[in-house]
N, C-alpha and C. Protein backbone atom coordinates (compact mmCIF):
# COMPACT_ATOMS: atom_id res chain seq x y z
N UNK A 1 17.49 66.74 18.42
CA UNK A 1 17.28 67.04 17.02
C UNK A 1 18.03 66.06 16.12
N UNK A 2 18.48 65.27 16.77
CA UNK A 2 19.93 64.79 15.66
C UNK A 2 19.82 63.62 16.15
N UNK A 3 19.38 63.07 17.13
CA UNK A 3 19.66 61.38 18.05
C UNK A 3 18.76 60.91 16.95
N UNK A 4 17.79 61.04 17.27
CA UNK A 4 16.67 60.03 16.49
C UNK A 4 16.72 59.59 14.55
N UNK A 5 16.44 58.29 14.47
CA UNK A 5 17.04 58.11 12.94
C UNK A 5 15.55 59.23 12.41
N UNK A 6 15.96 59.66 11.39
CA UNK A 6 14.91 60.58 10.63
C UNK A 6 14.63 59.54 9.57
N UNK A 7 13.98 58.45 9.55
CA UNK A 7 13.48 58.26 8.07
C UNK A 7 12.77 56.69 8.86
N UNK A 8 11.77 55.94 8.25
CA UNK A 8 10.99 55.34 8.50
C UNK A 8 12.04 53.79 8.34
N UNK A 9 11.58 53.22 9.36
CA UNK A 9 12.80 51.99 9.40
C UNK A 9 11.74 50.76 9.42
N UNK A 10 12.33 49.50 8.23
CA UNK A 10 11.49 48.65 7.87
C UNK A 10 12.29 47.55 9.69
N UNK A 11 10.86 47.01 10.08
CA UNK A 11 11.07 45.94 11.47
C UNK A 11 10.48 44.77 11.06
N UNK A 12 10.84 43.81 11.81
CA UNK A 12 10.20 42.28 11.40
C UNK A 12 10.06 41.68 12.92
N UNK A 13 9.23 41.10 13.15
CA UNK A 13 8.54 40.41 13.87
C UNK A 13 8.39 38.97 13.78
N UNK A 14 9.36 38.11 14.80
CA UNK A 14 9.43 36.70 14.88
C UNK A 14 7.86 36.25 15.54
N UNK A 15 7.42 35.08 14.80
CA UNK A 15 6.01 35.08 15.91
C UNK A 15 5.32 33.54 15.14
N UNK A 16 4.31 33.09 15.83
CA UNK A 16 3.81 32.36 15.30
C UNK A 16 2.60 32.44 14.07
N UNK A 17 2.71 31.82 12.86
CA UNK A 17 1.83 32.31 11.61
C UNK A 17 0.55 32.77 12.33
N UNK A 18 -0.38 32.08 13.38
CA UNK A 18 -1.99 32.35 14.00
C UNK A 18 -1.78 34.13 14.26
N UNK A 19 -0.72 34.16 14.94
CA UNK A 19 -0.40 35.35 15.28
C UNK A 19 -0.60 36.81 14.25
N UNK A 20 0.67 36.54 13.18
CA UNK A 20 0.99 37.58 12.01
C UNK A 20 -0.39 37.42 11.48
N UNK A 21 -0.51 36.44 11.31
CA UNK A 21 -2.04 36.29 10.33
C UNK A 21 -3.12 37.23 10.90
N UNK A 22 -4.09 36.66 11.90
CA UNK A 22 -4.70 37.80 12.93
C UNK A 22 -4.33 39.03 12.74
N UNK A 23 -2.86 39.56 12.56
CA UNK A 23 -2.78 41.22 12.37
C UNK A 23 -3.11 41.64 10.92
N UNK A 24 -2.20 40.72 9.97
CA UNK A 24 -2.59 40.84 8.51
C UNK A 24 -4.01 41.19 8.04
N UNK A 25 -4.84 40.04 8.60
CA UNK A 25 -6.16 39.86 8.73
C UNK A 25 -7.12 41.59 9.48
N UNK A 26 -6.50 42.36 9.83
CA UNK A 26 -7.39 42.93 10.82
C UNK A 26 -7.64 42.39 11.69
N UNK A 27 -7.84 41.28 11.89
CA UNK A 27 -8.54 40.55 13.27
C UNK A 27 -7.71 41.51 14.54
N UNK A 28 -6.81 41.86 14.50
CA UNK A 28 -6.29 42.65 15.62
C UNK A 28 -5.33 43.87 15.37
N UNK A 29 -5.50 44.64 15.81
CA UNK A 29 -4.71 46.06 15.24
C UNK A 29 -3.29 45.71 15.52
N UNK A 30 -2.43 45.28 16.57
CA UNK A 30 -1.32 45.27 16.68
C UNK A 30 -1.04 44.55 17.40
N UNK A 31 0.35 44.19 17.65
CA UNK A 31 0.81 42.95 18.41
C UNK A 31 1.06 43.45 19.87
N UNK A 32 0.85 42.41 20.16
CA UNK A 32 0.62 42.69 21.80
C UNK A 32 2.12 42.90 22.20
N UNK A 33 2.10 44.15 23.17
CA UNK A 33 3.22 44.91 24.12
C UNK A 33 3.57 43.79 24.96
N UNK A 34 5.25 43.43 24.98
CA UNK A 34 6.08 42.73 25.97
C UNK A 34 6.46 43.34 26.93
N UNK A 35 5.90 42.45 28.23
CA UNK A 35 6.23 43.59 29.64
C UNK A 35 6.73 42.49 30.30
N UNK A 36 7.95 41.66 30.23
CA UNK A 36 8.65 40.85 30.84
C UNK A 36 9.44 41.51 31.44
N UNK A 37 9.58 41.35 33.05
CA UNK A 37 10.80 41.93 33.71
C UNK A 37 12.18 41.91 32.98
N UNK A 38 12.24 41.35 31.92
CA UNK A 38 13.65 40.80 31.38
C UNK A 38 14.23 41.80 30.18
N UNK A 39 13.16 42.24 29.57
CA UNK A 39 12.70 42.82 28.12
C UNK A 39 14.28 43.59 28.33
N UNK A 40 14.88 43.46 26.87
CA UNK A 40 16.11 44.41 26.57
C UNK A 40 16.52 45.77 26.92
N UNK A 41 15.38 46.11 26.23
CA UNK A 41 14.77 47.92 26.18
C UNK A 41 13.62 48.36 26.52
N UNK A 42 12.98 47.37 27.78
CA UNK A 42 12.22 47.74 28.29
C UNK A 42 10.82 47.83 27.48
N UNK A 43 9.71 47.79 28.26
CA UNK A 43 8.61 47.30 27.43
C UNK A 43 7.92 47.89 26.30
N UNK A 44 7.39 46.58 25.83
CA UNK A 44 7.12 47.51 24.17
C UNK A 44 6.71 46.29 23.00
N UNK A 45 6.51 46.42 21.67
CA UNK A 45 6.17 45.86 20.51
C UNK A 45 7.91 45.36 19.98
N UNK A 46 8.17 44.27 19.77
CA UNK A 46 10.12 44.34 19.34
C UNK A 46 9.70 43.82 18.44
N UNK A 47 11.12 44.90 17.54
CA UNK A 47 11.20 44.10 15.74
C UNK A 47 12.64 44.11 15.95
N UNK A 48 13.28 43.14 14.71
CA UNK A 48 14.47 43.03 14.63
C UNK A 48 14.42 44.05 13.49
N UNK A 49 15.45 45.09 13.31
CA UNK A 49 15.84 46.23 12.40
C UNK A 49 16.36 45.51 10.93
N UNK A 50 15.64 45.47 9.88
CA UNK A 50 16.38 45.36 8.57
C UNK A 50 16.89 43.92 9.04
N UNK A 51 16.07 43.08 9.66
CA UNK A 51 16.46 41.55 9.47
C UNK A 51 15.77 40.28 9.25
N UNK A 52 15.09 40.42 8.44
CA UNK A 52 13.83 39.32 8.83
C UNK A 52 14.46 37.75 8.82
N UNK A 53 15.64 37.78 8.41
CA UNK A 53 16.02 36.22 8.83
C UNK A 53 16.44 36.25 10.25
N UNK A 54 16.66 37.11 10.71
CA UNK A 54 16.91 36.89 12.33
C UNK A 54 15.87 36.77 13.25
N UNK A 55 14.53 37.23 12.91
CA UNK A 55 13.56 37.41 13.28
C UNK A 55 12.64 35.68 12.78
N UNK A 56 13.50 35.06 11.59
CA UNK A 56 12.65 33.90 11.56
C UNK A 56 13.31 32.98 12.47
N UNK A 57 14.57 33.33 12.60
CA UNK A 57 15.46 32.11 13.13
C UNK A 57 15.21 32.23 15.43
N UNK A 58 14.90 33.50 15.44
CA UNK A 58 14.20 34.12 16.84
C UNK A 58 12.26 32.71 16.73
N UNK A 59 11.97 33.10 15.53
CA UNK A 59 10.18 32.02 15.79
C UNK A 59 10.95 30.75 15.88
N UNK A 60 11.72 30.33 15.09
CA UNK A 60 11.66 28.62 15.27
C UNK A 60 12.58 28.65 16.39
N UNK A 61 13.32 29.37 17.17
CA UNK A 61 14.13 28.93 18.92
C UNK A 61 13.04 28.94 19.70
N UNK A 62 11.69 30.16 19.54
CA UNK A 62 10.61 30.11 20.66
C UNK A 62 10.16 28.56 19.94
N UNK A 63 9.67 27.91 18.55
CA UNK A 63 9.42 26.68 18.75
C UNK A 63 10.32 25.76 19.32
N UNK A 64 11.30 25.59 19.11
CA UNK A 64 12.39 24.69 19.59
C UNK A 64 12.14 24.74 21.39
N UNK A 65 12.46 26.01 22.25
CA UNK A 65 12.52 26.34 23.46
C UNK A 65 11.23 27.31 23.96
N UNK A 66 10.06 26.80 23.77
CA UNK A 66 9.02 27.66 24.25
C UNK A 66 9.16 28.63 25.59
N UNK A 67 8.58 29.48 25.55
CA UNK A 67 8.66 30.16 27.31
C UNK A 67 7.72 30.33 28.00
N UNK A 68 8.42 30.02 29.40
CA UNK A 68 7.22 29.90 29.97
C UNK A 68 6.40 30.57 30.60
N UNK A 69 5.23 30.32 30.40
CA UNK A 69 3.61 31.17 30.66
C UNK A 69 3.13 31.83 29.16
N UNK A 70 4.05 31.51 27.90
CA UNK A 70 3.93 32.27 26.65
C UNK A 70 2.86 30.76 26.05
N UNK A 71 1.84 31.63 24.90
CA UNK A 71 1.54 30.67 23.73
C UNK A 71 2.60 29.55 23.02
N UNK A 72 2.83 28.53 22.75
CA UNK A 72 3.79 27.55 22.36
C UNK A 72 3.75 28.46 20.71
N UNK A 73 4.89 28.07 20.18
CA UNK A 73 5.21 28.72 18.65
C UNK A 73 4.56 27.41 17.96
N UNK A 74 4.08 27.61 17.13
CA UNK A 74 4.02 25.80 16.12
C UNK A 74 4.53 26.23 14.63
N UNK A 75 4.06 27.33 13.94
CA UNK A 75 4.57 27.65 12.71
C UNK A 75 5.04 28.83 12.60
N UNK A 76 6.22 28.68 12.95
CA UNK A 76 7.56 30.23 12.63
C UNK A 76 6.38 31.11 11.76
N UNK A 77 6.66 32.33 11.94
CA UNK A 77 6.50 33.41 11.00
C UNK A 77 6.85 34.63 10.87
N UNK A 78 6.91 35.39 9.92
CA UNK A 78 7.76 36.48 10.31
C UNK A 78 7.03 37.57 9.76
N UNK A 79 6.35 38.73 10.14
CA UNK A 79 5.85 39.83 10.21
C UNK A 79 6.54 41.00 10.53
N UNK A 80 6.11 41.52 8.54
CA UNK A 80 6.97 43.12 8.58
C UNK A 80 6.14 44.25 9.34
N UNK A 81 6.59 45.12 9.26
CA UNK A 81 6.22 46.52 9.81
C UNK A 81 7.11 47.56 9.32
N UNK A 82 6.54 48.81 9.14
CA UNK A 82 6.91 50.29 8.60
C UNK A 82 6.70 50.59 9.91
N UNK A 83 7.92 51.35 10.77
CA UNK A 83 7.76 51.79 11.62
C UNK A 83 8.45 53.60 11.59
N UNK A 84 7.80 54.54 12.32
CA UNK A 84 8.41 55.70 12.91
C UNK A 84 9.23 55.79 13.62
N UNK A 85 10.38 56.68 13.71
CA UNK A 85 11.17 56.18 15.16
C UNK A 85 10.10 56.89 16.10
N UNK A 86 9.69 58.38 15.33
CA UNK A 86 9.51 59.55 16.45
C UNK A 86 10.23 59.64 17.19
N UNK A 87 9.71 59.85 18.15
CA UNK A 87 10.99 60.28 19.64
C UNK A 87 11.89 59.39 19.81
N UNK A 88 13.09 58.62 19.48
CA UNK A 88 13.73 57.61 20.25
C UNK A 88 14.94 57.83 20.85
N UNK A 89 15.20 57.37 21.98
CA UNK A 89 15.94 56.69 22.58
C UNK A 89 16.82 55.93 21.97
N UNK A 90 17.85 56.41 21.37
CA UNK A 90 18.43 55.75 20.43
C UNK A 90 20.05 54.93 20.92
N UNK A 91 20.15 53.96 21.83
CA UNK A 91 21.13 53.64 22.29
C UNK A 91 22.68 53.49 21.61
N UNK A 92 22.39 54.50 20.11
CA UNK A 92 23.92 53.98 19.38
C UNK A 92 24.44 55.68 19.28
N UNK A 93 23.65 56.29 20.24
CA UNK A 93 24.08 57.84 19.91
C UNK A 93 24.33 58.37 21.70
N UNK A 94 25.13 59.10 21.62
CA UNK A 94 26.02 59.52 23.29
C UNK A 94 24.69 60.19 24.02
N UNK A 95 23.97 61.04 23.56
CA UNK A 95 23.19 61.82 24.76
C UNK A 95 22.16 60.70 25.08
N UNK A 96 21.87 59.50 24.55
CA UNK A 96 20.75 58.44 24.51
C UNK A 96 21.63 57.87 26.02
N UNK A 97 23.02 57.35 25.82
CA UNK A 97 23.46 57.29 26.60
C UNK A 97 23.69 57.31 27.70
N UNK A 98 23.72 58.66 27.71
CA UNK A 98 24.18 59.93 29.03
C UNK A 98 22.47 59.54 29.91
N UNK A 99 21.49 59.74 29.22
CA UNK A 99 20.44 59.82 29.65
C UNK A 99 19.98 58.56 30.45
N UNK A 100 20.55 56.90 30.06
CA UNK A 100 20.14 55.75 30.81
C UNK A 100 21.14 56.10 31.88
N UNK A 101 22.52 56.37 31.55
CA UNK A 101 23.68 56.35 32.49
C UNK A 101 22.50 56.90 33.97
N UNK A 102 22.49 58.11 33.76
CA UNK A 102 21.42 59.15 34.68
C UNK A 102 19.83 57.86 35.41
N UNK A 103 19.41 57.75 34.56
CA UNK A 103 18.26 57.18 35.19
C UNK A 103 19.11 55.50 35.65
N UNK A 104 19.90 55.14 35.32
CA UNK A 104 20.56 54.15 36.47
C UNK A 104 20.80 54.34 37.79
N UNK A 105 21.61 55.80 37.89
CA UNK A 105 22.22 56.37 39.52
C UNK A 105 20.46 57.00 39.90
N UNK A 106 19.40 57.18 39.07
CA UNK A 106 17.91 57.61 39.92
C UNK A 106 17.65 56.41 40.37
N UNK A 107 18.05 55.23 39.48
CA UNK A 107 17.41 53.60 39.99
C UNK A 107 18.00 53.01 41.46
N UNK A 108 19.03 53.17 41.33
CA UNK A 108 20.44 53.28 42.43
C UNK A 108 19.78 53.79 43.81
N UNK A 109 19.56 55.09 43.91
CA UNK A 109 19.25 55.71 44.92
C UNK A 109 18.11 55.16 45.31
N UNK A 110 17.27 55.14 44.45
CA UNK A 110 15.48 54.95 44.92
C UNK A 110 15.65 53.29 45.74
N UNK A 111 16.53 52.58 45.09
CA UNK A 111 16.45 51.40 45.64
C UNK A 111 17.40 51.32 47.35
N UNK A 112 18.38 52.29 47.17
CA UNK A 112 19.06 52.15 48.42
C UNK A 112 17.79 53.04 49.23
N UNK A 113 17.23 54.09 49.48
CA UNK A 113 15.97 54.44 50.14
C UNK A 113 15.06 53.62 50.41
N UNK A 114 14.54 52.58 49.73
CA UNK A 114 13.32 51.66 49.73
C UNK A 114 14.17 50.43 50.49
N UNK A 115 15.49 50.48 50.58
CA UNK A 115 15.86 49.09 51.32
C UNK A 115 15.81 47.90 50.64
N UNK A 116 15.59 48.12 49.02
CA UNK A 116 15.29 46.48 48.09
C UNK A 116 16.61 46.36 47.42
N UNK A 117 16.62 45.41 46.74
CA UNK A 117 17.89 45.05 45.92
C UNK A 117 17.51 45.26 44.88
N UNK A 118 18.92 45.39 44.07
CA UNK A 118 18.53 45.99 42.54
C UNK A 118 18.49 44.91 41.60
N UNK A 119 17.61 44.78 40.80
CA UNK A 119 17.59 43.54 39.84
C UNK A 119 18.97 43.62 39.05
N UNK A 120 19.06 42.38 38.61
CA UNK A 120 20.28 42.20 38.06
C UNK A 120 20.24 41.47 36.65
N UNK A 121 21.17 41.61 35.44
CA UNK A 121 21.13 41.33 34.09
C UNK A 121 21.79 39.54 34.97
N UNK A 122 21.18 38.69 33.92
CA UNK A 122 21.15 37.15 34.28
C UNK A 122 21.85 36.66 33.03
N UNK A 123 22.87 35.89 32.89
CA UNK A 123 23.38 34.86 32.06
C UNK A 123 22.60 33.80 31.61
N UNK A 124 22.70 33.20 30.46
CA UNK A 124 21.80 31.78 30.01
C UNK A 124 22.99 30.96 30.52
N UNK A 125 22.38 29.47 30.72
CA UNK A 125 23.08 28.76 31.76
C UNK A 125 23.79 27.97 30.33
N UNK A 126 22.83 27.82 29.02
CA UNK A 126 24.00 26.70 28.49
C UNK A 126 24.67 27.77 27.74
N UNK A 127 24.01 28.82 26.85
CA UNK A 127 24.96 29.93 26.10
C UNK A 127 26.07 30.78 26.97
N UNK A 128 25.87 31.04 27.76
CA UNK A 128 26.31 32.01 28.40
C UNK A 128 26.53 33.63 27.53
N UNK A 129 25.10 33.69 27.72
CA UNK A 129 24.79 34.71 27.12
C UNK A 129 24.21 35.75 27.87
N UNK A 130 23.86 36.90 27.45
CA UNK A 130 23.18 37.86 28.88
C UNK A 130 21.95 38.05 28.41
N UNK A 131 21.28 36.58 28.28
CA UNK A 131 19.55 37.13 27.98
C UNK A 131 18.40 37.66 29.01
N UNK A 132 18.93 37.62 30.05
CA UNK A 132 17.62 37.98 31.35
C UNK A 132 18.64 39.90 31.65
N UNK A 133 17.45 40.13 30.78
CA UNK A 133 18.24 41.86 31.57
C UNK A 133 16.91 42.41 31.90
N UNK A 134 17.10 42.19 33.16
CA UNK A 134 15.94 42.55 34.59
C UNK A 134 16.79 44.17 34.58
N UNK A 135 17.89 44.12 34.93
CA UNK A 135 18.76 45.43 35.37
C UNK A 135 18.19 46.62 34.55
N UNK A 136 18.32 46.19 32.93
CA UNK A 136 18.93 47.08 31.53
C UNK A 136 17.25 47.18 31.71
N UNK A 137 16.45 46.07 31.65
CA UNK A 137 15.16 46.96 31.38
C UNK A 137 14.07 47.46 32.47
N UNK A 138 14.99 47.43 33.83
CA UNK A 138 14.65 48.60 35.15
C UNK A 138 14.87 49.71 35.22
N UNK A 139 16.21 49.74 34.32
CA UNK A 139 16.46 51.40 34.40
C UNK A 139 15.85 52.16 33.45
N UNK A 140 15.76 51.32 31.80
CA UNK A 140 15.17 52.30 30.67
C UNK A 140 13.36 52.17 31.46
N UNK A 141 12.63 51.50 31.74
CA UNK A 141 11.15 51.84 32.71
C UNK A 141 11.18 52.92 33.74
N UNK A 142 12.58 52.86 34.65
CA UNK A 142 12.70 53.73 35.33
C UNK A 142 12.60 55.03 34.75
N UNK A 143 13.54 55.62 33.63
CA UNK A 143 13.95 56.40 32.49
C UNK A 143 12.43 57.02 32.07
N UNK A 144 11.45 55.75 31.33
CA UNK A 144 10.56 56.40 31.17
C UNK A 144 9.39 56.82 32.75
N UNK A 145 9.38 56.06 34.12
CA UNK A 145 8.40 56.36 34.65
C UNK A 145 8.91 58.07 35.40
N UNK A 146 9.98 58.15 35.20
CA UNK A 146 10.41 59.77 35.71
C UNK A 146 9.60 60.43 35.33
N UNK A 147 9.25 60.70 34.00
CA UNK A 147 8.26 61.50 33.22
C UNK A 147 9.39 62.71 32.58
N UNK A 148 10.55 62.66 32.77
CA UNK A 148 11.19 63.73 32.22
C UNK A 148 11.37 64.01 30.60
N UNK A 149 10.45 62.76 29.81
CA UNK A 149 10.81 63.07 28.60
C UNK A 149 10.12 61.31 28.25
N UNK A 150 9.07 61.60 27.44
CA UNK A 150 8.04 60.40 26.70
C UNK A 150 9.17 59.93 24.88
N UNK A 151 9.23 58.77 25.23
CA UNK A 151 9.96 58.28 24.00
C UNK A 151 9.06 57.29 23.42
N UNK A 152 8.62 57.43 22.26
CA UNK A 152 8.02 56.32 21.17
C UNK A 152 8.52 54.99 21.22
N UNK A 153 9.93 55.18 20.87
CA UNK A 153 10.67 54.00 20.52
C UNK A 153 12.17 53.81 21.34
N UNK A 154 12.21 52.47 21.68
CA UNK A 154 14.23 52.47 22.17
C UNK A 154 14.82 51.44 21.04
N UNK A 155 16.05 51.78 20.78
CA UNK A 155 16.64 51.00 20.02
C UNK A 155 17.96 51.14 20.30
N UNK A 156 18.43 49.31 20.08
CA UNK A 156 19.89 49.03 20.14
C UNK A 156 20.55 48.44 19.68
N UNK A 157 21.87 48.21 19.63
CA UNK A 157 22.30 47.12 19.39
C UNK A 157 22.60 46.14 19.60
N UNK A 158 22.73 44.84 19.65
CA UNK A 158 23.33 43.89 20.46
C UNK A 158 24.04 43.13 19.92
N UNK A 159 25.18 42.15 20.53
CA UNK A 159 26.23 41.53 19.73
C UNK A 159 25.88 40.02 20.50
N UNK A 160 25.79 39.33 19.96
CA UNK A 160 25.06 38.10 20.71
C UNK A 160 25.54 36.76 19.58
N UNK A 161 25.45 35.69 19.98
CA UNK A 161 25.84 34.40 19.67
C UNK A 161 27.31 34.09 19.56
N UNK A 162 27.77 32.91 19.40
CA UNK A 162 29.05 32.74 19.03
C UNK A 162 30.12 33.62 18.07
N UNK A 163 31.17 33.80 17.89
CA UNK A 163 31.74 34.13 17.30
C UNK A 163 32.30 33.41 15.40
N UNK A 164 31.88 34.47 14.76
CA UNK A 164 31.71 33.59 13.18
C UNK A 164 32.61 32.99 12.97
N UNK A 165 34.15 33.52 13.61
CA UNK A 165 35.35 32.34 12.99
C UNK A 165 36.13 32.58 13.97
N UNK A 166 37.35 32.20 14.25
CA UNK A 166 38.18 31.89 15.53
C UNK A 166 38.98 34.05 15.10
N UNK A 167 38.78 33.97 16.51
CA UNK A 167 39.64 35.17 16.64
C UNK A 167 38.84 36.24 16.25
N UNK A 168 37.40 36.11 15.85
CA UNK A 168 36.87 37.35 14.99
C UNK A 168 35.73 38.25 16.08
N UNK A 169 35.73 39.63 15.87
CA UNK A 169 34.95 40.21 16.72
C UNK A 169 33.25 39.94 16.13
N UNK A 170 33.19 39.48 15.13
CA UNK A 170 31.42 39.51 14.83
C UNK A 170 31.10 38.45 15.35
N UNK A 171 30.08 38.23 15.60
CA UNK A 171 29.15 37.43 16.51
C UNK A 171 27.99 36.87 15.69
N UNK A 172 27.57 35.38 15.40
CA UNK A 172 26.81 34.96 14.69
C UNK A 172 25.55 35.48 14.74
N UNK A 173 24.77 36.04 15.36
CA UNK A 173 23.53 36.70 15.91
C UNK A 173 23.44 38.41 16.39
N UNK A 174 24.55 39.07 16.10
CA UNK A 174 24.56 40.59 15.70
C UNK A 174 23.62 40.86 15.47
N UNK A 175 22.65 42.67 16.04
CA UNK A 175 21.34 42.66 15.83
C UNK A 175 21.06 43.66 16.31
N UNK A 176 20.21 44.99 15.72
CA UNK A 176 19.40 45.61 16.07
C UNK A 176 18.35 45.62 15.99
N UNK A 177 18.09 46.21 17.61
CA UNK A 177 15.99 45.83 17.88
C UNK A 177 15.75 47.00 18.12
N UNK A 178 14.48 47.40 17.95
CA UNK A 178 13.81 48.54 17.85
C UNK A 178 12.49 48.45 18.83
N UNK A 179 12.44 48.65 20.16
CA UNK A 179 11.13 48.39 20.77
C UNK A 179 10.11 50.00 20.72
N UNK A 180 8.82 49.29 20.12
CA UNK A 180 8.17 50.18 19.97
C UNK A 180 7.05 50.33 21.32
N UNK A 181 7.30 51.45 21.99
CA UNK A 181 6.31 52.16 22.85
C UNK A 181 5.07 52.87 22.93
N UNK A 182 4.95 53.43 21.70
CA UNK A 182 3.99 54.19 21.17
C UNK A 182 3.26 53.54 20.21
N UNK A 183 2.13 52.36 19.84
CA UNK A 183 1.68 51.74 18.59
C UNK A 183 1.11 52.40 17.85
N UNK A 184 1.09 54.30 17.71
CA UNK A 184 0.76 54.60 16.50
C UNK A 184 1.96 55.31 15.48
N UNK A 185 3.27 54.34 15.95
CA UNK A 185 4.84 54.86 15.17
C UNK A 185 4.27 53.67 14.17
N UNK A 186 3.78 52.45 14.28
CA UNK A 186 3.80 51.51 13.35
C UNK A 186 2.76 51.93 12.10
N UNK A 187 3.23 52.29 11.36
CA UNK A 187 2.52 52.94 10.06
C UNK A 187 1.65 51.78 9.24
N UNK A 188 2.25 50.69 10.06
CA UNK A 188 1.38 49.49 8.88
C UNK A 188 2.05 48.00 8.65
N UNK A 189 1.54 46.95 8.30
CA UNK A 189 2.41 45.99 8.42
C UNK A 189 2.31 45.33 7.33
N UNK A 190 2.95 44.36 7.11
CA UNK A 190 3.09 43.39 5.59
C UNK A 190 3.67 42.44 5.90
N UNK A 191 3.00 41.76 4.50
CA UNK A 191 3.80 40.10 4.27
C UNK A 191 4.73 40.42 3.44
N UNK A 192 5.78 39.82 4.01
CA UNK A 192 7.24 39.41 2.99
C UNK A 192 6.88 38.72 0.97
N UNK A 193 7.37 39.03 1.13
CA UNK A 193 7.64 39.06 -0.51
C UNK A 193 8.24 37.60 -0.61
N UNK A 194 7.91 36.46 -1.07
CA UNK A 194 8.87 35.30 -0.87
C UNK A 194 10.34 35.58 -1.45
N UNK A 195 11.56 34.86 -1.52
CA UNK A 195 12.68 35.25 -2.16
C UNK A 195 12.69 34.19 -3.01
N UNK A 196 13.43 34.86 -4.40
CA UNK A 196 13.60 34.02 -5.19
C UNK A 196 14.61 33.46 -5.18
């Protein structure tokens, strides 16, 4: 009753203009679901929460560092969305918590029974950063394939990039993402407003 944010949270979407455009356009109802073994919070639609400059500076790294088997980026863009939480999985609240903690030791077991190894969260080789989380988004899939409880949305936080000044705990790239599971939480999408 209390985990989930109650009020409609504005998301932004790093992507290439062909892309946002096509949704703007109708040409396509919604952006296509990320099901990379790697995915944060496990698969889904990702917006950056209340950031759309993080979300532009996310399009021009996919131009800079394309990925591979993905469309190449050519013109950054950034696409809003009105999203629902509905049900979420809200990783900044304790029972959200309690609940991955749990479907980790189900991931744990199932894998010592089956005899496989457990995927593991991967470091970037020049950041040294923890961008490959195979682990983090085995267990929230795991979480949802239990069936003990259907969530719309997961959301988290993450503390990521360098540090802003010597000695300081904020991190140049601080960030909450919101992966959407359910595409009828997205109430609708928009173009940014230019800034003056």
């Amino acid at each position: 009753m209390y985990t989930s944010p109650n009020s409609l949270i504005l998301g932004f979407h790093g992507c290439d203009r062909a892309v946002g455009e096509k949704v703007l356009s109708g040409k396509a109802q919604h952006l296509s679901h990320s099901e990379n073994e790697y995915d944060w919070l496990g698969h889904g639609v990702y917006f950056w929460e209340n950031n759309p400059d993080r979300a532009l500076q996310f399009a021009r790294e996919l131009r800079e560092k394309p990925r591979k088997g993905k469309a190449p980026t050519r013109e950054p863009f950034v696409l809003g969305a009105v999203i629902d939480p509905g049900k979420c999985l809200n990783l900044l609240e304790s029972k959200s918590l309690r609940i991955v903690q749990e479907s980790y030791e189900f991931l744990c077991a199932t894998v010592a029974v089956a005899g496989t190894r457990m995927p593991e969260n991967k470091r970037d080789e020049e950041t040294g950063e923890l961008l490959r989380r195979n682990l983090d988004c085995a267990v929230i899939e795991t979480l949802h394939g239990q069936g003990k409880s259907r969530y719309d949305t997961v959301r988290g936080v993450f503390f990521e990039g360098p540090p802003l000044y010597a000695g300081s705990g904020f991190r140049e790239k601080n960030h909450i993402q919101i992966c959407v599971r359910t595409p009828s939480c997205i109430k609708g999408y928009f173009r940014l407003l230019p800034v003056a």
